[in-house]
N, C-alpha and C. Protein backbone atom coordinates (compact mmCIF):
# COMPACT_ATOMS: atom_id res chain seq x y z
N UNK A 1 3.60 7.42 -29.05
CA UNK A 1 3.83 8.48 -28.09
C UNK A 1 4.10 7.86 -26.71
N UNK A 2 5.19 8.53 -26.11
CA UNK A 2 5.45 7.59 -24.88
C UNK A 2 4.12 8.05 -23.56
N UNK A 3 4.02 7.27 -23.20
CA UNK A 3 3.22 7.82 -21.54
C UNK A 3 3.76 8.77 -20.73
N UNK A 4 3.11 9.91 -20.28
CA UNK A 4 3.59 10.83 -19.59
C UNK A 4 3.37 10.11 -18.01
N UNK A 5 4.23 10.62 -17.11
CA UNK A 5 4.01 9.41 -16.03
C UNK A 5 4.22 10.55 -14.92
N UNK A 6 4.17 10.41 -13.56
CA UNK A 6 4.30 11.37 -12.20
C UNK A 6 4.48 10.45 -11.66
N UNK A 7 5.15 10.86 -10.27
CA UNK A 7 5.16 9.98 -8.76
C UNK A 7 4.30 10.40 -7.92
N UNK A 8 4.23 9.34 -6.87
CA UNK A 8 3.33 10.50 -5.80
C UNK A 8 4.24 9.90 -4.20
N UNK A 9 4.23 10.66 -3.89
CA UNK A 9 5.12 11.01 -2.60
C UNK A 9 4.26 11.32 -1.08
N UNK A 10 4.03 10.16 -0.22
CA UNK A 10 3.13 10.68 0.92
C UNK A 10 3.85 9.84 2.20
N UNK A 11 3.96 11.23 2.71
CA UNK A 11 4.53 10.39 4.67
C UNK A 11 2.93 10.58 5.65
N UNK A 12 2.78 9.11 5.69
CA UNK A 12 1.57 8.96 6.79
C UNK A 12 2.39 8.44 7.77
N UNK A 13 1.37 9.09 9.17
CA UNK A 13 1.98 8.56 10.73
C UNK A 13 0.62 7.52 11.35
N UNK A 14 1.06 6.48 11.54
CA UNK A 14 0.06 5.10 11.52
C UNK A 14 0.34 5.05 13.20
N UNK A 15 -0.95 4.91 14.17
CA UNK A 15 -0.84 4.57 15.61
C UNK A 15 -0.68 3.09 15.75
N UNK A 16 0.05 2.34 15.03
CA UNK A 16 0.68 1.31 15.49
C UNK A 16 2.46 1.14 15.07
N UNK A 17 2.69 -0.29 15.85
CA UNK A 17 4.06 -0.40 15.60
C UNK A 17 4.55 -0.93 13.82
N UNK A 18 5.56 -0.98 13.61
CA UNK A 18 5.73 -0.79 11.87
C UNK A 18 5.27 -2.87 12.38
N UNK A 19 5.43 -3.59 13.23
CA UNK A 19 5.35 -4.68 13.13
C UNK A 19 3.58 -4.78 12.85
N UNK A 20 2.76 -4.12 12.72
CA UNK A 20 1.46 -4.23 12.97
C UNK A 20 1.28 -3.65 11.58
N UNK A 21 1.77 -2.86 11.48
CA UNK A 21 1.44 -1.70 9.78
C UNK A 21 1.94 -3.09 8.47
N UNK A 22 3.37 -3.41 8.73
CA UNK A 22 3.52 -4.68 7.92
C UNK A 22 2.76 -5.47 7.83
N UNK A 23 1.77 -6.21 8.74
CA UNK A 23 1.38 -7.35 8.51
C UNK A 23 -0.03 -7.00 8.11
N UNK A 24 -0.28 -5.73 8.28
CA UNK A 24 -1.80 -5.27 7.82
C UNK A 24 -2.17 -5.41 6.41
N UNK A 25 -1.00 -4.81 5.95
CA UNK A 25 -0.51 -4.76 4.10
C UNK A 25 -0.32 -6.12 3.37
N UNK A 26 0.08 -7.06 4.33
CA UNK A 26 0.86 -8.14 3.96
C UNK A 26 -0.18 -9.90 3.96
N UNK A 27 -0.26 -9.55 5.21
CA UNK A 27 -1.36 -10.50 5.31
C UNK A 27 -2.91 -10.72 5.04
N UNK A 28 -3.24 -11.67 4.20
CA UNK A 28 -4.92 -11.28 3.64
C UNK A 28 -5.74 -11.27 4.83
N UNK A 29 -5.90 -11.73 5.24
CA UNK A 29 -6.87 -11.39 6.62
C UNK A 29 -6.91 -10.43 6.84
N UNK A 30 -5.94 -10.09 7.17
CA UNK A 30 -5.71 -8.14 7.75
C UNK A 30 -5.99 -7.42 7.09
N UNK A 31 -5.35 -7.67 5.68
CA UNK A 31 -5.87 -6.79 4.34
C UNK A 31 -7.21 -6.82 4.41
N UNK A 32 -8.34 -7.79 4.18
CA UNK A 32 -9.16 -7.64 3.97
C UNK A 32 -9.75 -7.10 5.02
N UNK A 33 -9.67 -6.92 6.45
CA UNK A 33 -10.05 -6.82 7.95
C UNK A 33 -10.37 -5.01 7.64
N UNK A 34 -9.34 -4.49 7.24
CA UNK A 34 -8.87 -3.07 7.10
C UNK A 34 -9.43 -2.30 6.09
N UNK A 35 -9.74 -3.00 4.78
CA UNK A 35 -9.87 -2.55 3.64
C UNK A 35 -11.96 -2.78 3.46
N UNK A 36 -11.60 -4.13 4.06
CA UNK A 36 -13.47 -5.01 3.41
C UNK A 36 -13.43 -5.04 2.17
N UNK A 37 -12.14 -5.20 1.43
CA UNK A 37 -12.16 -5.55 -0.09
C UNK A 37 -11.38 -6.62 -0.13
N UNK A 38 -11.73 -7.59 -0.93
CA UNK A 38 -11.03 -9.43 -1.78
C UNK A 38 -10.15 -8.89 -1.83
N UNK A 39 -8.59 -9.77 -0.89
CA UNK A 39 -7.50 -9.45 -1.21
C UNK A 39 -7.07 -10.71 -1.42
N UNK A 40 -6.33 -11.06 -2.07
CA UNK A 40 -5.34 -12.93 -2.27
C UNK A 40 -4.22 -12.04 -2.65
N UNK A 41 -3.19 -12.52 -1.09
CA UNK A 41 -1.67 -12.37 -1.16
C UNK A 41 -0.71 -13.33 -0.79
N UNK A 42 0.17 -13.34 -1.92
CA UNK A 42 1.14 -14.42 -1.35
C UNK A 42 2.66 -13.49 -1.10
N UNK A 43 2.67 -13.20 0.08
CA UNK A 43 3.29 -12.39 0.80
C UNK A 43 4.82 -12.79 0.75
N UNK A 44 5.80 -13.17 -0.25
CA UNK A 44 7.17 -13.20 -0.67
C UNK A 44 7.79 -12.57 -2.29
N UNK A 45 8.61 -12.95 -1.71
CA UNK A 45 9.29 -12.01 -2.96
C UNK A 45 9.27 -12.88 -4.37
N UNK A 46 8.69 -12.16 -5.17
CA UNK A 46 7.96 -12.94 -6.23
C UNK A 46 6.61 -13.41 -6.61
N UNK A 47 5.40 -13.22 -4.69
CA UNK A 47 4.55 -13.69 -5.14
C UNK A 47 3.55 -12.46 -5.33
N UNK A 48 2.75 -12.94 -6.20
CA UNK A 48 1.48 -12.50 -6.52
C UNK A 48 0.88 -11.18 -5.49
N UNK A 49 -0.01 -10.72 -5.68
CA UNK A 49 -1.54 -10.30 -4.89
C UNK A 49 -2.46 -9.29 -5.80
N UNK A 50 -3.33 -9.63 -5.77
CA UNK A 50 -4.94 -9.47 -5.91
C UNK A 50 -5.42 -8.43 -5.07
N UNK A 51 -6.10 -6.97 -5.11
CA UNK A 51 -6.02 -5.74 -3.74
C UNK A 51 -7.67 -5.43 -4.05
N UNK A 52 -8.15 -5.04 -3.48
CA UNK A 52 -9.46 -4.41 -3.33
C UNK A 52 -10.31 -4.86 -4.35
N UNK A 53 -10.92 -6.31 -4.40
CA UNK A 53 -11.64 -6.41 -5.58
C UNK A 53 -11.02 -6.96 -6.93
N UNK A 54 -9.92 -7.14 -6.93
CA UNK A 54 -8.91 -6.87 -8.51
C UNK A 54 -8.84 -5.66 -8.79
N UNK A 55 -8.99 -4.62 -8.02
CA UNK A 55 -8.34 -3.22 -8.67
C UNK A 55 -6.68 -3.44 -8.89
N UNK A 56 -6.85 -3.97 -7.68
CA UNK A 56 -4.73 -3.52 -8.12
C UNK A 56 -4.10 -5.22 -8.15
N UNK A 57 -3.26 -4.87 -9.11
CA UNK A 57 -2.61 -6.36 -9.06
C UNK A 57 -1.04 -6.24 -9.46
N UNK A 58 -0.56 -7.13 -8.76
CA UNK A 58 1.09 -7.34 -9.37
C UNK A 58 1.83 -8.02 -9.01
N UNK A 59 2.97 -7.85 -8.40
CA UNK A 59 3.79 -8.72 -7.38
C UNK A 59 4.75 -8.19 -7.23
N UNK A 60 5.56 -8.72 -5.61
CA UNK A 60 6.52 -8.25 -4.30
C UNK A 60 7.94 -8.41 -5.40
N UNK A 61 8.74 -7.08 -5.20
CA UNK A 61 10.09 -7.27 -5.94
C UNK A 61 11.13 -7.12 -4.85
N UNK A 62 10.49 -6.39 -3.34
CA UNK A 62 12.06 -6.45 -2.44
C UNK A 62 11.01 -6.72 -1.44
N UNK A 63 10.82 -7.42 0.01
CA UNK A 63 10.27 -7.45 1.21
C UNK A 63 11.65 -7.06 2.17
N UNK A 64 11.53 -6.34 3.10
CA UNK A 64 12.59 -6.33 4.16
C UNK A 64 11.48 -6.31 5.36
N UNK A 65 11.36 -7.21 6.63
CA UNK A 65 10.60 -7.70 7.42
C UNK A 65 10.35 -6.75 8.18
N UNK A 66 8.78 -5.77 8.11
CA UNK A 66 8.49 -4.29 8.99
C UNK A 66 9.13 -3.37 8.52
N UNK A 67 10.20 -3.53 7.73
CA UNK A 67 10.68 -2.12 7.13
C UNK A 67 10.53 -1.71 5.58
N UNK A 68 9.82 -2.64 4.90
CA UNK A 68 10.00 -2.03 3.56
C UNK A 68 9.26 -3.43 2.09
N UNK A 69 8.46 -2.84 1.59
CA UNK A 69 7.95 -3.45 0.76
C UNK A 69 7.87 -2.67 -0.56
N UNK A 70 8.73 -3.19 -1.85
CA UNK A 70 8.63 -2.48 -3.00
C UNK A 70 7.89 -3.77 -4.23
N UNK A 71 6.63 -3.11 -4.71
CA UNK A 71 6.32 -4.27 -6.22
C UNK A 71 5.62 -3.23 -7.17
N UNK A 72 5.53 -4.72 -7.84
CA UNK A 72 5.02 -4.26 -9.46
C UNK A 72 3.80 -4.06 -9.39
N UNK A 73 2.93 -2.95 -9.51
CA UNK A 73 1.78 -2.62 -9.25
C UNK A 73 1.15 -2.23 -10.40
N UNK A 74 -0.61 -2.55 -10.55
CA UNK A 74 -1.30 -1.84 -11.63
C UNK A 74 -2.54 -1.60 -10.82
N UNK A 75 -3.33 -0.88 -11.67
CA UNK A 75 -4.23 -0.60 -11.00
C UNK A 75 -5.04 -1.03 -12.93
N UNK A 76 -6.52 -1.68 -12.53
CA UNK A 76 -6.97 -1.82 -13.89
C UNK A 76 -7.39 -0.70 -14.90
N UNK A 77 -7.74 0.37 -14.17
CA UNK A 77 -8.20 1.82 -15.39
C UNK A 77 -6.60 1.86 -16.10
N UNK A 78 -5.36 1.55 -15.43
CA UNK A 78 -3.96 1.87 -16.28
C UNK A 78 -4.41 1.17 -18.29
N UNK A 79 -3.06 1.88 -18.54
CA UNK A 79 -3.32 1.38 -19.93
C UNK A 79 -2.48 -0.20 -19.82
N UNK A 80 -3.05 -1.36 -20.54
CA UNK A 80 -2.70 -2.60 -20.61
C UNK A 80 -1.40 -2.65 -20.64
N UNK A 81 -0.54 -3.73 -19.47
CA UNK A 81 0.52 -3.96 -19.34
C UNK A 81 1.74 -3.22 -18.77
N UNK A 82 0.75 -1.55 -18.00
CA UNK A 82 1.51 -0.43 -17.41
C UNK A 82 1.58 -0.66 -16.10
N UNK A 83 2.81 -1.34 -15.66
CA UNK A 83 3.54 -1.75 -14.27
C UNK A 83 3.71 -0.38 -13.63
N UNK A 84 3.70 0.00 -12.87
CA UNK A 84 4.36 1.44 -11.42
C UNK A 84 5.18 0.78 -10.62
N UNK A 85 5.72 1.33 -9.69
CA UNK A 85 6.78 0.76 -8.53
C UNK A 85 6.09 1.39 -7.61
N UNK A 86 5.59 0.36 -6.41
CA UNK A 86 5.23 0.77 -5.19
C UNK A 86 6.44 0.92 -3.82
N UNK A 87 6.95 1.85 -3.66
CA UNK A 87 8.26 1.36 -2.58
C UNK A 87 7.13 2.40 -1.17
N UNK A 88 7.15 1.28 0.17
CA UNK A 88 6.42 1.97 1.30
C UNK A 88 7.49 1.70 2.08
N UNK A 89 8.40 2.52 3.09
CA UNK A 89 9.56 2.25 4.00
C UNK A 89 8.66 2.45 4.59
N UNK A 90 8.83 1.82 6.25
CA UNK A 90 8.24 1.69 7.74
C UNK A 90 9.41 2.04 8.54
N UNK A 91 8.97 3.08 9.07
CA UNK A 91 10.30 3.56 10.19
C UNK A 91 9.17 3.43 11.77
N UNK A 92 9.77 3.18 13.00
CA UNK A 92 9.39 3.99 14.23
C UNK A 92 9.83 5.05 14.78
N UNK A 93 8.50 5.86 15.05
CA UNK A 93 8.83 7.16 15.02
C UNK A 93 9.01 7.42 17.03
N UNK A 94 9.12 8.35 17.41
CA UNK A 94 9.31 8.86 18.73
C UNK A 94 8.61 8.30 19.77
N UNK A 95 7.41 7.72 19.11
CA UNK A 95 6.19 7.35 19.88
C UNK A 95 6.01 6.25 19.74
N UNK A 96 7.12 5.38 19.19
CA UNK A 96 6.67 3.46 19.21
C UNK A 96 5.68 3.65 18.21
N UNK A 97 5.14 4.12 17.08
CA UNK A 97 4.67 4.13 16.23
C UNK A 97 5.13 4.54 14.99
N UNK A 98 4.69 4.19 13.51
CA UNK A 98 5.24 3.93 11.94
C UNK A 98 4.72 5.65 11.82
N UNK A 99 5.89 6.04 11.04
CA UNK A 99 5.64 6.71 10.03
C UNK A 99 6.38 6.11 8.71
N UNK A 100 5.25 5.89 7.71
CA UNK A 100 5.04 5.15 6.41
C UNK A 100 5.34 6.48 5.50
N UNK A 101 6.30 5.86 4.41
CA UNK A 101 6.49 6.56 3.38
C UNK A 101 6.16 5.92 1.99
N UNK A 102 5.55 6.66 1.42
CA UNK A 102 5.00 6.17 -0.05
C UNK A 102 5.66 6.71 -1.27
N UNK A 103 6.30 6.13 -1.96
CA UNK A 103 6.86 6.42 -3.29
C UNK A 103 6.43 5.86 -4.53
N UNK A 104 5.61 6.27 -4.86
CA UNK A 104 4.78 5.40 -5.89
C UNK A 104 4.64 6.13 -7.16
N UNK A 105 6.37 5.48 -7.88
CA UNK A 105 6.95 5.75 -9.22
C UNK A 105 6.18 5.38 -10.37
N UNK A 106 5.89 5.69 -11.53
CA UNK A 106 5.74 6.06 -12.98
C UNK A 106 4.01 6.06 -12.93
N UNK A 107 3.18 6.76 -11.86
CA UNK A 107 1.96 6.47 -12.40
C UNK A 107 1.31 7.34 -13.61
N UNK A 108 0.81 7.39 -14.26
CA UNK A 108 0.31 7.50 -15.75
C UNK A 108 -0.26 9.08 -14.88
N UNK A 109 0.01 9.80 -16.05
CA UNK A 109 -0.19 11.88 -15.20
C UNK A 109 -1.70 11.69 -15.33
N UNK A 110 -2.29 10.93 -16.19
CA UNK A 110 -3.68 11.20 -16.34
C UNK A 110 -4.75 10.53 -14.66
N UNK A 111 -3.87 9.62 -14.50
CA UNK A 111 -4.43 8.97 -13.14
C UNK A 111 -3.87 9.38 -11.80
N UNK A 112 -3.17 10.65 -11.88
CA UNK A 112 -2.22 10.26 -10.53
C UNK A 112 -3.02 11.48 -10.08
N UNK A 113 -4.32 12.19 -9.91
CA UNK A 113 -4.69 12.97 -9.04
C UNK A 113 -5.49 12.11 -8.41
N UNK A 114 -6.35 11.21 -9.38
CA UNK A 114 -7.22 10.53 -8.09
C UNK A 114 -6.99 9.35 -7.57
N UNK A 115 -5.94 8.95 -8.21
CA UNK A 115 -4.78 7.49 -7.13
C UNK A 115 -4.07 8.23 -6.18
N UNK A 116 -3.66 9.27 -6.38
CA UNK A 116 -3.36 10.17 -4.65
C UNK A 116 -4.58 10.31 -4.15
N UNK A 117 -5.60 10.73 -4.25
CA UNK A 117 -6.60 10.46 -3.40
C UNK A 117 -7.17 9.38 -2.82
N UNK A 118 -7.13 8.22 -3.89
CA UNK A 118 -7.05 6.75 -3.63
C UNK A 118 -6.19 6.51 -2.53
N UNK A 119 -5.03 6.42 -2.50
CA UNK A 119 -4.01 5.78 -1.69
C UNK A 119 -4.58 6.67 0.07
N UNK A 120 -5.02 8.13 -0.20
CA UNK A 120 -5.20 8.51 1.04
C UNK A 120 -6.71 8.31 1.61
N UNK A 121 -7.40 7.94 0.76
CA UNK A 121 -8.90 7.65 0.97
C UNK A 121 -9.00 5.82 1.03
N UNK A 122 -8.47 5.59 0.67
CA UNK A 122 -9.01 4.10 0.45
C UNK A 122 -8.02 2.79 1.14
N UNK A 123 -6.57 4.05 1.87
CA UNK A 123 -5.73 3.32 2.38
C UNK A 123 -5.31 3.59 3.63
N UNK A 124 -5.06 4.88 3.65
CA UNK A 124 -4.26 5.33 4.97
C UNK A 124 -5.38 5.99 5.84
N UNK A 125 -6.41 6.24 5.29
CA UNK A 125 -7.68 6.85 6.17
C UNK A 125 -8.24 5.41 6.64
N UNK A 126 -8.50 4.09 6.06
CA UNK A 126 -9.12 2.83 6.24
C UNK A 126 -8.08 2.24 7.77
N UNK A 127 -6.74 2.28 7.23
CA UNK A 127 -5.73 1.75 8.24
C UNK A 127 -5.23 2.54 9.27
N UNK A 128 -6.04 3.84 9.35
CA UNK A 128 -5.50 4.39 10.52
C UNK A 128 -7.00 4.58 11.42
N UNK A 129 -8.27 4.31 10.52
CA UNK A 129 -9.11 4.04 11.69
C UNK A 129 -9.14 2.49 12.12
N UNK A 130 -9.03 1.14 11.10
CA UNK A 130 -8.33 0.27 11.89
C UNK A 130 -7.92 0.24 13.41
N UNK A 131 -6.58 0.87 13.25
CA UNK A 131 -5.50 0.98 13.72
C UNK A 131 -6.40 1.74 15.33
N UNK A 132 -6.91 2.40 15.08
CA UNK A 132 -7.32 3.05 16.13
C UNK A 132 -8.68 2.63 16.82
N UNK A 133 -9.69 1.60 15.75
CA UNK A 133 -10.15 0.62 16.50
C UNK A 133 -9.82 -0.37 17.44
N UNK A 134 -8.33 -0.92 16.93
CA UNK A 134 -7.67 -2.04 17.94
C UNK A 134 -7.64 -1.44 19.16
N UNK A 135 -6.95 0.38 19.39
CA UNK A 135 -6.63 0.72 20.18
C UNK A 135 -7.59 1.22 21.65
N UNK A 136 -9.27 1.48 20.65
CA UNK A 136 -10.01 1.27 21.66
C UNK A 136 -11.06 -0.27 22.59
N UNK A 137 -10.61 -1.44 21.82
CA UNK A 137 -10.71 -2.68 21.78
C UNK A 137 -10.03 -3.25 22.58
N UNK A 138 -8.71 -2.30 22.78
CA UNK A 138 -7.62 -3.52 23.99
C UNK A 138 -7.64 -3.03 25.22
């Protein structure tokens, strides 16, 4: 029986510049800074990363520098060997700040209510208080 699969589709507006939102995602330090979960990333096209613990694992299939990161993503509850496509575009919006778009193709229908909650609980709520720590810090 084939896997029934959904996307999930989310525009977050991040109070930093897409140059700050990129390297948050990208770089382990930051990752981990943002998240407080084991991240090991090798931040090119082709390499690896390791996300919150080993929840999510896969690797980078397009990087475009602040504007766009698409890979092969799993998350471990998936069924063995079930890849998704993560594509996040970074635009600046009116205000010198990212609005992030999430397209996150074939996730399994049985997981995709609480990996949308995931992605907004465990990602964009983490990186936008981040984001808004720096801002009372500088």
């Amino acid at each position: 029986m084939k896997l029934q699969t959904e996307n999930i589709y989310q525009v977050i507006e991040l109070a930093a510049a897409p140059a700050k939102v990129f390297e948050a995602l990208l770089d382990q330090d930051a990752h981990v800074a943002f998240t407080d979960k084991e991240a090991f990333i090798q931040p090119h096209e082709g390499g690896a990363f390791s996300l919150c613990n080993q929840n999510h694992t896969g690797y980078f299939l397009h990087l475009v520098q602040n504007k766009r990161i698409v890979c092969a993503w799993t998350h471990k509850k998936f069924p063995a060997g079930h890849f998704t496509t993560v594509d996040l575009r970074l635009s600046k919006n009116a205000d010198g700040e990212t609005t992030l778009i999430l397209n996150h193709l074939g996730v399994p229908s049985v997981d995709a209510g609480w990996m949308t909650e995931s992605w907004n609980r465990n990602y964009w709520a983490l990186l936008s208080e981040h984001f808004n720590m720096e801002a009372v810090t500088a």
